[in-house]
PDB file of N, CA and C in Angstrom:
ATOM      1  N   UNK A   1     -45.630  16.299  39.614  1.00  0.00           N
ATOM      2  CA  UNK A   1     -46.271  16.688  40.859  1.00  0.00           C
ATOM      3  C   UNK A   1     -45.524  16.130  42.067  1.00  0.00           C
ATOM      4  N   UNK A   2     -45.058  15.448  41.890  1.00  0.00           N
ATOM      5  CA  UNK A   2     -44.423  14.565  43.107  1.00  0.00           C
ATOM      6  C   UNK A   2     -43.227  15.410  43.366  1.00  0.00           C
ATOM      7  N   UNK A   3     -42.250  15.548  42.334  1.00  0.00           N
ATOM      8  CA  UNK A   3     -41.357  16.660  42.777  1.00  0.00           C
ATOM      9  C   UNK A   3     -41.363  17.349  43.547  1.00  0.00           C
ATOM     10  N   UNK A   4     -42.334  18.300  42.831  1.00  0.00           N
ATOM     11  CA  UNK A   4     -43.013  19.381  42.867  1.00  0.00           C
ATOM     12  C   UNK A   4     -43.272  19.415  44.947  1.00  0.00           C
ATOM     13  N   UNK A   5     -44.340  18.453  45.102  1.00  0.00           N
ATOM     14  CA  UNK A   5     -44.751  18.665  46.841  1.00  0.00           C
ATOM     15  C   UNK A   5     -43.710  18.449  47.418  1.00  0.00           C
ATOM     16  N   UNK A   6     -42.902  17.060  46.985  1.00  0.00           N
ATOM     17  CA  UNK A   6     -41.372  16.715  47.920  1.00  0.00           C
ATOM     18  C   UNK A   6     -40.693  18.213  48.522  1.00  0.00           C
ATOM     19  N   UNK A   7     -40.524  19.204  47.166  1.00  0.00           N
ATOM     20  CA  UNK A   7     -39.897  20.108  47.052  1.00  0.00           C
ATOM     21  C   UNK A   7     -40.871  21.189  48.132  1.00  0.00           C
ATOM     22  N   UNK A   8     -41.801  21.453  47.679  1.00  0.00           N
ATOM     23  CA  UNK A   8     -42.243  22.232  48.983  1.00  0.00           C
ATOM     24  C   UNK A   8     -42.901  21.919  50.664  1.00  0.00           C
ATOM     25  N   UNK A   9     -42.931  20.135  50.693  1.00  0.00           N
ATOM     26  CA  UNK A   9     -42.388  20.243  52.004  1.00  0.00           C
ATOM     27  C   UNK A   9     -41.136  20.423  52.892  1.00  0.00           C
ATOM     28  N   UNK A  10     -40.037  20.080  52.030  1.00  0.00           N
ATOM     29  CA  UNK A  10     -38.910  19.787  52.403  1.00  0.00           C
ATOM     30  C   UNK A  10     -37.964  21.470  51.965  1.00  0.00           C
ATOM     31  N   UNK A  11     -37.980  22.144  51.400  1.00  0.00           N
ATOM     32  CA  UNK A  11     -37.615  23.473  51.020  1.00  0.00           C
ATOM     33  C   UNK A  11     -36.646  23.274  50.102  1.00  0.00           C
ATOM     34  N   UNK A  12     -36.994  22.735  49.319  1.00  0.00           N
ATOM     35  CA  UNK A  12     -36.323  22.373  48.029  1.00  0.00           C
ATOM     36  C   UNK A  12     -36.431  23.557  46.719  1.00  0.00           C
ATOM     37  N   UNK A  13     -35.635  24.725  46.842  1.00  0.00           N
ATOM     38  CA  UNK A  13     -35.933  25.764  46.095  1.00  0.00           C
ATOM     39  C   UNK A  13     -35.293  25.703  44.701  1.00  0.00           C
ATOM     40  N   UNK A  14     -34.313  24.687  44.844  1.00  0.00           N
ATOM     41  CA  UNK A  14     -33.756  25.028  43.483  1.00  0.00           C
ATOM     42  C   UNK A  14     -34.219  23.537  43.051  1.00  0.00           C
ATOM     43  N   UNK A  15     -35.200  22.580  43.113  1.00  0.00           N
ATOM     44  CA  UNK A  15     -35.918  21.584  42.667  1.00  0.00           C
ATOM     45  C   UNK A  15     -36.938  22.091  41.909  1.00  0.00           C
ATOM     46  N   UNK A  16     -37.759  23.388  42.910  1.00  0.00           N
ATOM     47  CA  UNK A  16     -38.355  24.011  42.505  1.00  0.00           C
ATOM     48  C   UNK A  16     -38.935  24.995  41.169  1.00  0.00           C
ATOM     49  N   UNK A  17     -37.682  25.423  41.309  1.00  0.00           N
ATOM     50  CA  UNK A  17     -37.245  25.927  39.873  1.00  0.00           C
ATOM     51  C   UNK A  17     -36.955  25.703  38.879  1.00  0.00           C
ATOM     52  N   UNK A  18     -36.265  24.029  38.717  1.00  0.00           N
ATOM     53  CA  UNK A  18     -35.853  23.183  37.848  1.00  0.00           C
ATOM     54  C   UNK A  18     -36.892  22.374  37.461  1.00  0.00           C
ATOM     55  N   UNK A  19     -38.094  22.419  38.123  1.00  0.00           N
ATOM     56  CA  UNK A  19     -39.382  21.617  37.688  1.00  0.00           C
ATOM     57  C   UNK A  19     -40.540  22.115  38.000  1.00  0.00           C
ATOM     58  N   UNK A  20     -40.985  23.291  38.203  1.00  0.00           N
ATOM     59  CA  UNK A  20     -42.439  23.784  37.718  1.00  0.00           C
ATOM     60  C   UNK A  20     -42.132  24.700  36.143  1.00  0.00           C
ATOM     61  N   UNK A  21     -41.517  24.257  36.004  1.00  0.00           N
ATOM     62  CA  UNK A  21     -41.824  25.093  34.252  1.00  0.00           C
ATOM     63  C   UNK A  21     -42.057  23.503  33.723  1.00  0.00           C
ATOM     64  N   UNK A  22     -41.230  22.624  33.572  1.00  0.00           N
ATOM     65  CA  UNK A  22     -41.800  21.232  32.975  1.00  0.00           C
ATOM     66  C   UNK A  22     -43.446  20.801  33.934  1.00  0.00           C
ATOM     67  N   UNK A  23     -43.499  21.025  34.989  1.00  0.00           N
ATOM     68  CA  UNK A  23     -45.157  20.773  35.289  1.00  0.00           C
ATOM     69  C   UNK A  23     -46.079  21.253  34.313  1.00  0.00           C
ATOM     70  N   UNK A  24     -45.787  22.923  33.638  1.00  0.00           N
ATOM     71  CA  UNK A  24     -46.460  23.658  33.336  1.00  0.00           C
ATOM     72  C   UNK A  24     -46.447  23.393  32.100  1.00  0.00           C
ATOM     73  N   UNK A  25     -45.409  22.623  31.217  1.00  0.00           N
ATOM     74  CA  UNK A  25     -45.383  22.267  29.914  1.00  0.00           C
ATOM     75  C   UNK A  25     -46.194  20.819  30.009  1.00  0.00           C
ATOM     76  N   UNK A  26     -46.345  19.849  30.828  1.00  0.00           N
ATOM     77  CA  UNK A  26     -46.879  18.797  31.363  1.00  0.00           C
ATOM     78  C   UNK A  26     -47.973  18.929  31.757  1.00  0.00           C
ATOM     79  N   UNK A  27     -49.094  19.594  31.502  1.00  0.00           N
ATOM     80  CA  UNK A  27     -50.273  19.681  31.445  1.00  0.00           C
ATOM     81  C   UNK A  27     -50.902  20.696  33.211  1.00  0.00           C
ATOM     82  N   UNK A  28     -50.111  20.580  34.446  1.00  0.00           N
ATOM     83  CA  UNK A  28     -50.214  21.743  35.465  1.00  0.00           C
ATOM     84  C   UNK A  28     -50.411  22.995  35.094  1.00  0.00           C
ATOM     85  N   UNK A  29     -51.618  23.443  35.615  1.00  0.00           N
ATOM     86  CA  UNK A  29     -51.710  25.296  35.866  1.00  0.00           C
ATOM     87  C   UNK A  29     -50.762  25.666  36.489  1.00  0.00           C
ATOM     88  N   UNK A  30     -50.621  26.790  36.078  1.00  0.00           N
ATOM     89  CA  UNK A  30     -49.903  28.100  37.395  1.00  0.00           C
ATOM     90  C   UNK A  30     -50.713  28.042  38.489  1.00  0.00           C
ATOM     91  N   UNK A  31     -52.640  27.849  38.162  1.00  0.00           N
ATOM     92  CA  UNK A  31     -53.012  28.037  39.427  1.00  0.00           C
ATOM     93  C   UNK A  31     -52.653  26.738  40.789  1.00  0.00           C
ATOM     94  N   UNK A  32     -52.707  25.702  40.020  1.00  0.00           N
ATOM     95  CA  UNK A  32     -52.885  24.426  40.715  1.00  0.00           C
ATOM     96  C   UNK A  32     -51.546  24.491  41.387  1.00  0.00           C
ATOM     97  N   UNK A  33     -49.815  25.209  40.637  1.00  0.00           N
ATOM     98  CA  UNK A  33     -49.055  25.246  41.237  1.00  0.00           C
ATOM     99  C   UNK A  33     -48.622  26.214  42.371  1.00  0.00           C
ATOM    100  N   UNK A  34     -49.607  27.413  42.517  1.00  0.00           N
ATOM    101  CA  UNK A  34     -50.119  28.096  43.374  1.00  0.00           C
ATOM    102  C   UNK A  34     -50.706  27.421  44.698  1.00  0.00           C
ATOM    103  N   UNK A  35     -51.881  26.733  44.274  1.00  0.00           N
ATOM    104  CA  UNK A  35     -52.658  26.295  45.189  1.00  0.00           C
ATOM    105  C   UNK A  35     -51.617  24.839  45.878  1.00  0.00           C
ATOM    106  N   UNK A  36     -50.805  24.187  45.214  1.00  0.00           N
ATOM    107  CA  UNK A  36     -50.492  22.941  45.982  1.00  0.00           C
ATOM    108  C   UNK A  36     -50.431  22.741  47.255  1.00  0.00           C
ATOM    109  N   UNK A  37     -49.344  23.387  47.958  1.00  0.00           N
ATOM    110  CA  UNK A  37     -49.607  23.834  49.554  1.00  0.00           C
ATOM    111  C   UNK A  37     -50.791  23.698  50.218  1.00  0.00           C
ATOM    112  N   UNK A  38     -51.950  23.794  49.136  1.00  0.00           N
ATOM    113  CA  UNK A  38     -53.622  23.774  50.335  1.00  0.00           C
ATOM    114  C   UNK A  38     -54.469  22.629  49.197  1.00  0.00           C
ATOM    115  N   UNK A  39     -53.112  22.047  48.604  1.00  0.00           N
ATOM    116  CA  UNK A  39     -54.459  20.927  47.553  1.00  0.00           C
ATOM    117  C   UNK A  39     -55.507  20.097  48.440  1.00  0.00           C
ATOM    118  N   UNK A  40     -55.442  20.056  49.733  1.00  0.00           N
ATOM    119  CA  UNK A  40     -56.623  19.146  50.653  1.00  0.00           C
ATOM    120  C   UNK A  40     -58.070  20.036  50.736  1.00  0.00           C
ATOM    121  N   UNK A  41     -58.015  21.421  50.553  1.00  0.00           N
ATOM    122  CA  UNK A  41     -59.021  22.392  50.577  1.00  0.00           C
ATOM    123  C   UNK A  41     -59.223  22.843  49.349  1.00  0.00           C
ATOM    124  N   UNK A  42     -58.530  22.579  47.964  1.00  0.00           N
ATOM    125  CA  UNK A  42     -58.656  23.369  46.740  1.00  0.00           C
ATOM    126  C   UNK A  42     -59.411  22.646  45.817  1.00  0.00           C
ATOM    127  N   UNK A  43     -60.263  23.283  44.856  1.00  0.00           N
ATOM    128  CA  UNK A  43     -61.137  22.212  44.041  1.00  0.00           C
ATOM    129  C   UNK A  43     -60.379  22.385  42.822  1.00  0.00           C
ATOM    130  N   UNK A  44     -59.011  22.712  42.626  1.00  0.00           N
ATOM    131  CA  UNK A  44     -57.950  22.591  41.425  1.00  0.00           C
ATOM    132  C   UNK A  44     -57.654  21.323  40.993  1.00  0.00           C
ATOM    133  N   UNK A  45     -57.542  20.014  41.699  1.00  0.00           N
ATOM    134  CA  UNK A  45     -56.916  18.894  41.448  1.00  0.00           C
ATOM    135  C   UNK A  45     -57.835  17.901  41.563  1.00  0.00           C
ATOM    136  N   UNK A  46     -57.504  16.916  40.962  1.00  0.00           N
ATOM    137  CA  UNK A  46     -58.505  15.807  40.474  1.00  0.00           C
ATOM    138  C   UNK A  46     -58.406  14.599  41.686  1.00  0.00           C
ATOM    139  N   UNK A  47     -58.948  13.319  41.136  1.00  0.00           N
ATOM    140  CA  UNK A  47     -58.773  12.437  42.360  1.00  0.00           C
ATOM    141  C   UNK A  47     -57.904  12.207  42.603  1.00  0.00           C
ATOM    142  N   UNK A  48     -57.265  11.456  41.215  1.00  0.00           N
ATOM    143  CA  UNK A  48     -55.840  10.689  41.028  1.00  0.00           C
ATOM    144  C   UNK A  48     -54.692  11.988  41.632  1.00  0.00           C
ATOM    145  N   UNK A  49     -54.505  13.078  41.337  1.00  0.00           N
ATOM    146  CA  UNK A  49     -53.865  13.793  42.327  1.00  0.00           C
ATOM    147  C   UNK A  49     -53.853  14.476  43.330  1.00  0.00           C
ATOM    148  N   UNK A  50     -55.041  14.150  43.825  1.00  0.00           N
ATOM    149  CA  UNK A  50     -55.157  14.500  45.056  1.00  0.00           C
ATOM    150  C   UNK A  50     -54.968  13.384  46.321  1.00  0.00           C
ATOM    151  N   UNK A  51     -54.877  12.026  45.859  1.00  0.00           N
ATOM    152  CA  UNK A  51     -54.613  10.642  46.119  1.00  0.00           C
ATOM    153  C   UNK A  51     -52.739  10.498  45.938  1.00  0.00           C
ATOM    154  N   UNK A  52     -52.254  11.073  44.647  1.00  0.00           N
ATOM    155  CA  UNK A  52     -50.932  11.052  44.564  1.00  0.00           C
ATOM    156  C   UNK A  52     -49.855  11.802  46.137  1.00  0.00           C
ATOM    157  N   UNK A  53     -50.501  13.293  46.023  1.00  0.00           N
ATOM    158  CA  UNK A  53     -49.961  14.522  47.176  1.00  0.00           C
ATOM    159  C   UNK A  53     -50.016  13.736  48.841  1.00  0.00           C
ATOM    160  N   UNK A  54     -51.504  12.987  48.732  1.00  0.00           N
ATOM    161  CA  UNK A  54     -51.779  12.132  49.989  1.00  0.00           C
ATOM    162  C   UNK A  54     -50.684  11.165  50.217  1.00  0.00           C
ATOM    163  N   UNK A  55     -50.503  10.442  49.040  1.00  0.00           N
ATOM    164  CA  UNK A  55     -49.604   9.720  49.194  1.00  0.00           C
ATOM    165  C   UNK A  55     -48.401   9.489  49.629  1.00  0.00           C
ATOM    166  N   UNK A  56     -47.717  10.904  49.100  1.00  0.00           N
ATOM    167  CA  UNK A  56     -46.213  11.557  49.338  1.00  0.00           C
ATOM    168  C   UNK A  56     -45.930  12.495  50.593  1.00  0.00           C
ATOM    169  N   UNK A  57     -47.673  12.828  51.157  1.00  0.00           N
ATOM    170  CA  UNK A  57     -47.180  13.729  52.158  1.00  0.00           C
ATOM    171  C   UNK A  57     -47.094  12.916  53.166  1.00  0.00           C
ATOM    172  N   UNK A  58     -48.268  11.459  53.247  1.00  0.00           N
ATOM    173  CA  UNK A  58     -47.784  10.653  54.136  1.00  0.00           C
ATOM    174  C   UNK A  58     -46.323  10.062  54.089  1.00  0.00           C
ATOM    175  N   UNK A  59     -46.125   9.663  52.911  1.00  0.00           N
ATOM    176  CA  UNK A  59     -44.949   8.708  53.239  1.00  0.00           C
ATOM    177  C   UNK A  59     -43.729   9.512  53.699  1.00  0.00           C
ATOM    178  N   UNK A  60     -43.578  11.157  53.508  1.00  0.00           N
ATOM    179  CA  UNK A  60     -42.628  11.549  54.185  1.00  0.00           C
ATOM    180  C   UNK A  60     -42.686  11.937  55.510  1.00  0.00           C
ATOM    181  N   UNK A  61     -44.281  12.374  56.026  1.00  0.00           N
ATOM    182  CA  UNK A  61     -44.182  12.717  56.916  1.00  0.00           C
ATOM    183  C   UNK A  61     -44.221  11.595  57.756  1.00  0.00           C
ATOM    184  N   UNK A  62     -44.636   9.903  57.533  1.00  0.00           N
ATOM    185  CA  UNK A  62     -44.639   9.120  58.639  1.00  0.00           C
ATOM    186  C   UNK A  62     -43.581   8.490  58.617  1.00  0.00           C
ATOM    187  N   UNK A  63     -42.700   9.020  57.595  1.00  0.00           N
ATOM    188  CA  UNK A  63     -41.290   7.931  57.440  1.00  0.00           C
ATOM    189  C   UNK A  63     -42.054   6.494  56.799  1.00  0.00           C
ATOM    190  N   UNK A  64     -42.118   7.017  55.637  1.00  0.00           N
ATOM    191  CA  UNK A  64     -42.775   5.505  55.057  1.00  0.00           C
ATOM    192  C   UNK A  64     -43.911   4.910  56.021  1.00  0.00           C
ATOM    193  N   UNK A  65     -44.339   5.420  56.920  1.00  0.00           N
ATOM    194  CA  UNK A  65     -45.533   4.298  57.377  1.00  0.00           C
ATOM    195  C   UNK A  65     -47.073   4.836  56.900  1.00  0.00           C
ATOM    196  N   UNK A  66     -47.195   4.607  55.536  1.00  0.00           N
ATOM    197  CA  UNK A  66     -48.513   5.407  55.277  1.00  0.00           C
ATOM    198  C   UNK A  66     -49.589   4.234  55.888  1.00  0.00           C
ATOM    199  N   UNK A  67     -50.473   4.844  56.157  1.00  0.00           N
ATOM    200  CA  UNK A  67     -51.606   4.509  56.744  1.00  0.00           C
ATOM    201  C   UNK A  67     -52.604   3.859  55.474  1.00  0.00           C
ATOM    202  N   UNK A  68     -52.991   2.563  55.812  1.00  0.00           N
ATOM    203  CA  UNK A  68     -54.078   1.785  54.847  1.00  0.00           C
ATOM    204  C   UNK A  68     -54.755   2.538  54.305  1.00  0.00           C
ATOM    205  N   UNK A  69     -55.843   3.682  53.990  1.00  0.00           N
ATOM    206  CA  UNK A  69     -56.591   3.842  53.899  1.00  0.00           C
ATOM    207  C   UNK A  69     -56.260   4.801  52.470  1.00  0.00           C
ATOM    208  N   UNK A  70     -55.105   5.546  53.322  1.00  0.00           N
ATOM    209  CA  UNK A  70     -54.190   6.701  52.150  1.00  0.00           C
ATOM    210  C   UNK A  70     -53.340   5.898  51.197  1.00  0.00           C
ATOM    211  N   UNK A  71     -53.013   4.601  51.626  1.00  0.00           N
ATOM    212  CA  UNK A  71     -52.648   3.716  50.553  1.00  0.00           C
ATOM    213  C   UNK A  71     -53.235   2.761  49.419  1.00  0.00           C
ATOM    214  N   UNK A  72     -54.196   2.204  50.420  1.00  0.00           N
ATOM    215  CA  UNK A  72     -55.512   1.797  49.406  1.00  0.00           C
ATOM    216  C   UNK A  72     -56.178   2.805  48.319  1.00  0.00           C
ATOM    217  N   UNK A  73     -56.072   3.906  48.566  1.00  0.00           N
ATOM    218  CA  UNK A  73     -57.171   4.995  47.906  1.00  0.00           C
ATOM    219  C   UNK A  73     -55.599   5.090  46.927  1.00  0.00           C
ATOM    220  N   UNK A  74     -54.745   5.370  47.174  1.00  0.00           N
ATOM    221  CA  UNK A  74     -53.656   5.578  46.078  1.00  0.00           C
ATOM    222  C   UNK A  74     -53.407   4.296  45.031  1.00  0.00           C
ATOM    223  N   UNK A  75     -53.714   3.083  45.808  1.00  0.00           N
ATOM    224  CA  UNK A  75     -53.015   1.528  45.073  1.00  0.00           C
ATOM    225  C   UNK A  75     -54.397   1.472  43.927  1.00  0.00           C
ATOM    226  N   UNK A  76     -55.660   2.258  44.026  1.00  0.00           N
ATOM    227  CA  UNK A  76     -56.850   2.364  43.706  1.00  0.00           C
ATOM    228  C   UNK A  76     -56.959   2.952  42.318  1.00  0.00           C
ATOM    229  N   UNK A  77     -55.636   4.179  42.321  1.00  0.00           N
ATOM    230  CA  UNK A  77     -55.972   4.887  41.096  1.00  0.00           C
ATOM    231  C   UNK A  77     -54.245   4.637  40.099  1.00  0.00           C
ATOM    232  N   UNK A  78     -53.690   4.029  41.200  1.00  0.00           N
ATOM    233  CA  UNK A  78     -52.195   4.201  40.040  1.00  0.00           C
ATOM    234  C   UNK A  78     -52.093   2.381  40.211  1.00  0.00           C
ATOM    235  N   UNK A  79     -51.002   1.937  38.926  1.00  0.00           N
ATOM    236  CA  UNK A  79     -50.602   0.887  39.037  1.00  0.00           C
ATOM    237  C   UNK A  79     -49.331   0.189  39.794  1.00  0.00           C
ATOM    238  N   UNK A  80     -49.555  -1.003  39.888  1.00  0.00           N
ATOM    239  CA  UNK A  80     -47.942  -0.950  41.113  1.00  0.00           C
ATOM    240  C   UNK A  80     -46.802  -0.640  40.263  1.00  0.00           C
ATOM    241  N   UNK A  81     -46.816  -0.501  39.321  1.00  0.00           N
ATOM    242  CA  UNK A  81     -45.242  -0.045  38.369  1.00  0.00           C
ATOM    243  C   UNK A  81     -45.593   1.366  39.382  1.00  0.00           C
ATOM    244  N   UNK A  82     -46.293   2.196  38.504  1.00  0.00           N
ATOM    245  CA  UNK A  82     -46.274   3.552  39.178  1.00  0.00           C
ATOM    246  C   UNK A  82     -46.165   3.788  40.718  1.00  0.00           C
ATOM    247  N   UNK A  83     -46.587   3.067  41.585  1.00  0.00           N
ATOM    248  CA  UNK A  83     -46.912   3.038  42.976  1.00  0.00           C
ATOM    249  C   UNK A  83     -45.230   2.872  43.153  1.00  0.00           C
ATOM    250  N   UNK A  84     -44.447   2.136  42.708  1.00  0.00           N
ATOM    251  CA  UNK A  84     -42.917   1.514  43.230  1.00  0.00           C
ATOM    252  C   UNK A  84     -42.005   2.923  42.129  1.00  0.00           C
ATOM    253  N   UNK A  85     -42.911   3.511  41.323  1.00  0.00           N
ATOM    254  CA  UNK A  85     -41.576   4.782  40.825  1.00  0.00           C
ATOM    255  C   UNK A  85     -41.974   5.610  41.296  1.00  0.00           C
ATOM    256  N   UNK A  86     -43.038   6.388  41.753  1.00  0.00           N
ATOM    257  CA  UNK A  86     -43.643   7.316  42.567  1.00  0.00           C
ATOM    258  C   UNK A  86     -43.171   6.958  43.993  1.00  0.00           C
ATOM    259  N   UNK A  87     -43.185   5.987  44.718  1.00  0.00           N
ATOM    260  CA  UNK A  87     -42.494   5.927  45.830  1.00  0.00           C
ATOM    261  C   UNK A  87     -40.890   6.327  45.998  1.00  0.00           C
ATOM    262  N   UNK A  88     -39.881   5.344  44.961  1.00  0.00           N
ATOM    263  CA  UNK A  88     -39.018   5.970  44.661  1.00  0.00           C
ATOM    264  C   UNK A  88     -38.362   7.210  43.772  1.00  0.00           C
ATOM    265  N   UNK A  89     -39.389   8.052  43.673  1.00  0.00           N
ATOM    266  CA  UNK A  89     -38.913   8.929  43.076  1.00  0.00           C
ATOM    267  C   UNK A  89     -39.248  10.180  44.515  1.00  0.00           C
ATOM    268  N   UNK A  90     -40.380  10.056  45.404  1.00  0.00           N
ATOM    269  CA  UNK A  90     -40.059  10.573  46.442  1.00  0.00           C
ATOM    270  C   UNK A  90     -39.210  10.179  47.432  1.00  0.00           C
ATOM    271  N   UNK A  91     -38.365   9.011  47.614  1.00  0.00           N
ATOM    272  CA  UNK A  91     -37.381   9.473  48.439  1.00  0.00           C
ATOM    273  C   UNK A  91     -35.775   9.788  47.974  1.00  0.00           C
ATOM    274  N   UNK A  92     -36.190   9.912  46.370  1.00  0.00           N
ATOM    275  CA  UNK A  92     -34.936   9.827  46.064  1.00  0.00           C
ATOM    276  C   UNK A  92     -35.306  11.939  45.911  1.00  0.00           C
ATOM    277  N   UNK A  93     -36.086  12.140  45.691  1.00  0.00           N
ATOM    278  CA  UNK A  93     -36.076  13.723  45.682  1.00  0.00           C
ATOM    279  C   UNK A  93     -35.901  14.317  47.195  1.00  0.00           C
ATOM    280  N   UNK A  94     -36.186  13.827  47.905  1.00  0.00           N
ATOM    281  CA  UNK A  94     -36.179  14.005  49.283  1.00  0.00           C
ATOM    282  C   UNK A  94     -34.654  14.225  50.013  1.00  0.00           C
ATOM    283  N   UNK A  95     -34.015  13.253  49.225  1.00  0.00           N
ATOM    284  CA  UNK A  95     -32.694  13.395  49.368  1.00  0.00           C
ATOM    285  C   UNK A  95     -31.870  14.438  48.877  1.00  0.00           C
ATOM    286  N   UNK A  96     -31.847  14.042  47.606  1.00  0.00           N
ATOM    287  CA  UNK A  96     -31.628  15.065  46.573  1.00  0.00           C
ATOM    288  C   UNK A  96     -31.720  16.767  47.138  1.00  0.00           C
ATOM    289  N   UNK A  97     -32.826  17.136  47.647  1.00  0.00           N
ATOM    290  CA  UNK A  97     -33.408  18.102  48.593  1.00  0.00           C
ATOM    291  C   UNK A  97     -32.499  18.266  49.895  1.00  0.00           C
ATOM    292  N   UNK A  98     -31.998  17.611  50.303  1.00  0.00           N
ATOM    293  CA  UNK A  98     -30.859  17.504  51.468  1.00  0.00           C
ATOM    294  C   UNK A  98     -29.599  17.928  50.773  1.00  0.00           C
ATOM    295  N   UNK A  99     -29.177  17.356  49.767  1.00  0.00           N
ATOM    296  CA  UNK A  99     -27.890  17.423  49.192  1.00  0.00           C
ATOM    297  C   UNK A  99     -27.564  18.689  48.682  1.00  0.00           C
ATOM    298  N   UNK A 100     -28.898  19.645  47.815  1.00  0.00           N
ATOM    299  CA  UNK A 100     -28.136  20.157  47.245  1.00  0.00           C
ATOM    300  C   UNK A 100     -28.556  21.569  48.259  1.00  0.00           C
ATOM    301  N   UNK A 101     -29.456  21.591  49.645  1.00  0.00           N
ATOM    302  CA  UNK A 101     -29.729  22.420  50.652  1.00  0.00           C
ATOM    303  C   UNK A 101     -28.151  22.149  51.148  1.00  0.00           C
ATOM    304  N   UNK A 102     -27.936  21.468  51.619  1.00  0.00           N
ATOM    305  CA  UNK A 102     -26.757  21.076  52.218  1.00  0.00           C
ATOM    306  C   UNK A 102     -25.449  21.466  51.568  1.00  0.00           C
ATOM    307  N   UNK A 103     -25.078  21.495  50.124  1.00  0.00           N
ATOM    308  CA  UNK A 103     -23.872  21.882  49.173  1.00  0.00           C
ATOM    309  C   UNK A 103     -24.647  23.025  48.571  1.00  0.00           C
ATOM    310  N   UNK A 104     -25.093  24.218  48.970  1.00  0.00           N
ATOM    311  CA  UNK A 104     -25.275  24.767  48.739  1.00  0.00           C
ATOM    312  C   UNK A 104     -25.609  25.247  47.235  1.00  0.00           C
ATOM    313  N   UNK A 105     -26.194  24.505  46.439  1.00  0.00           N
ATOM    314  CA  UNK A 105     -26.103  24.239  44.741  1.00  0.00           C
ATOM    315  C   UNK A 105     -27.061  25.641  44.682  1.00  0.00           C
ATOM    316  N   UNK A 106     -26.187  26.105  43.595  1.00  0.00           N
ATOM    317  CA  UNK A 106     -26.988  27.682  42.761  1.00  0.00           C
ATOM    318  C   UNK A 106     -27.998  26.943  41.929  1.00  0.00           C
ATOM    319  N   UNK A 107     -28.843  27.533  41.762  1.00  0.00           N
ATOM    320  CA  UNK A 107     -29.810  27.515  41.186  1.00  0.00           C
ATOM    321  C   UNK A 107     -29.583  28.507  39.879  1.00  0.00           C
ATOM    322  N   UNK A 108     -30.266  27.871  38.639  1.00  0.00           N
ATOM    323  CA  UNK A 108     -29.989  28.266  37.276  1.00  0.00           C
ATOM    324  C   UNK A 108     -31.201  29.567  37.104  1.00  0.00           C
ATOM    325  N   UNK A 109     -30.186  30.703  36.505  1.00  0.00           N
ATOM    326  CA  UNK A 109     -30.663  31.657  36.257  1.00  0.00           C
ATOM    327  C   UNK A 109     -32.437  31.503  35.582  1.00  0.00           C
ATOM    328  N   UNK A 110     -32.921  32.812  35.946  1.00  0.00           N
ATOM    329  CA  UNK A 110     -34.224  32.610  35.359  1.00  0.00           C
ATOM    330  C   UNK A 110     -34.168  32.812  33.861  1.00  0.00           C
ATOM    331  N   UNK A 111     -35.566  31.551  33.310  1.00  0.00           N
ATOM    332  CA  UNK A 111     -34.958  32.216  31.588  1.00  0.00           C
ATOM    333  C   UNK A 111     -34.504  30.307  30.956  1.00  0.00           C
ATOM    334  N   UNK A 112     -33.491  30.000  32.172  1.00  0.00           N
ATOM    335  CA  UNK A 112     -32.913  28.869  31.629  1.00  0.00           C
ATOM    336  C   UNK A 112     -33.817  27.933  31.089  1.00  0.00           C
ATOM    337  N   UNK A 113     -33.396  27.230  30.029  1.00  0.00           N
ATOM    338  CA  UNK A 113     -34.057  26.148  29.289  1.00  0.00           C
ATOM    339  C   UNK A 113     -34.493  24.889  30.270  1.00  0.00           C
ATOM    340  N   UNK A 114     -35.743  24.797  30.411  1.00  0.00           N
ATOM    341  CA  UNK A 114     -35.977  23.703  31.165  1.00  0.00           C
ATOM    342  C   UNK A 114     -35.940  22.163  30.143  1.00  0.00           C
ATOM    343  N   UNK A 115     -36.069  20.666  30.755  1.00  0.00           N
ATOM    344  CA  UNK A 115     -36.002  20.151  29.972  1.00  0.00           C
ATOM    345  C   UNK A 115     -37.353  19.881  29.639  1.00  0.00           C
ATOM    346  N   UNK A 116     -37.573  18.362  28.654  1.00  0.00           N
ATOM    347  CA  UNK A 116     -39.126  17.838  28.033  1.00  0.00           C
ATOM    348  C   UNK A 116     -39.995  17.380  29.021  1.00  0.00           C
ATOM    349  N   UNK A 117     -40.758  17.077  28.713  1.00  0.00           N
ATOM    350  CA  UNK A 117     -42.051  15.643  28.993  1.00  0.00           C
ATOM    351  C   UNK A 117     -41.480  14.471  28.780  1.00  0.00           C
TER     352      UNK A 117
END
């Protein structure tokens, strides 16, 4: 999931593609990956991810300054292992999202073998 939002705030299309088929083997609906974009209004997602999306949309959109409240409610449902790879795994996708917008990287035909869980 974290990918996943990095990728559609930031226009990460070929992130996109390379990781909603593993969401979808990873226990995500099609619908929930539909709905992400409006997960603050959708009754698709649970606490813990709806606390996760909060998490990531703050920390990119304030530049890391998430606000107590969106952090407490996140430090609430994940552990700090998870809290410190979920953090770094959004800014390292974030980047990633720059690099390959930026080098113009093709994106793998449809069809292609995604990887595991």
């Amino acid at each position: 999931m974290t990918i996943l939002r990095v990728s559609q705030l930031y226009g990460g299309a070929y992130e996109m593609i390379q990781h909603a088929p593993l969401a979808l083997q990873c226990g995500l609906t099609k619908a929930q990956l539909d709905d992400m974009p409006n997960w603050r209004e959708s009754p698709l997602f649970d606490e813990r991810q709806r606390a996760l999306m909060g998490y990531v949309d703050a920390m990119l959109e304030k530049r890391g300054a998430v606000e107590d409240a969106t952090y407490n409610e996140f430090a609430r449902l994940f552990s700090p292992q998870e809290i410190v790879e979920i953090t770094v795994l959004t800014g390292f996708y974030y980047n990633n999202i720059l690099m390959t917008n930026a080098l113009r990287i093709e994106r793998d035909p449809p069809g292609a073998a995604p990887g595991t869980c």
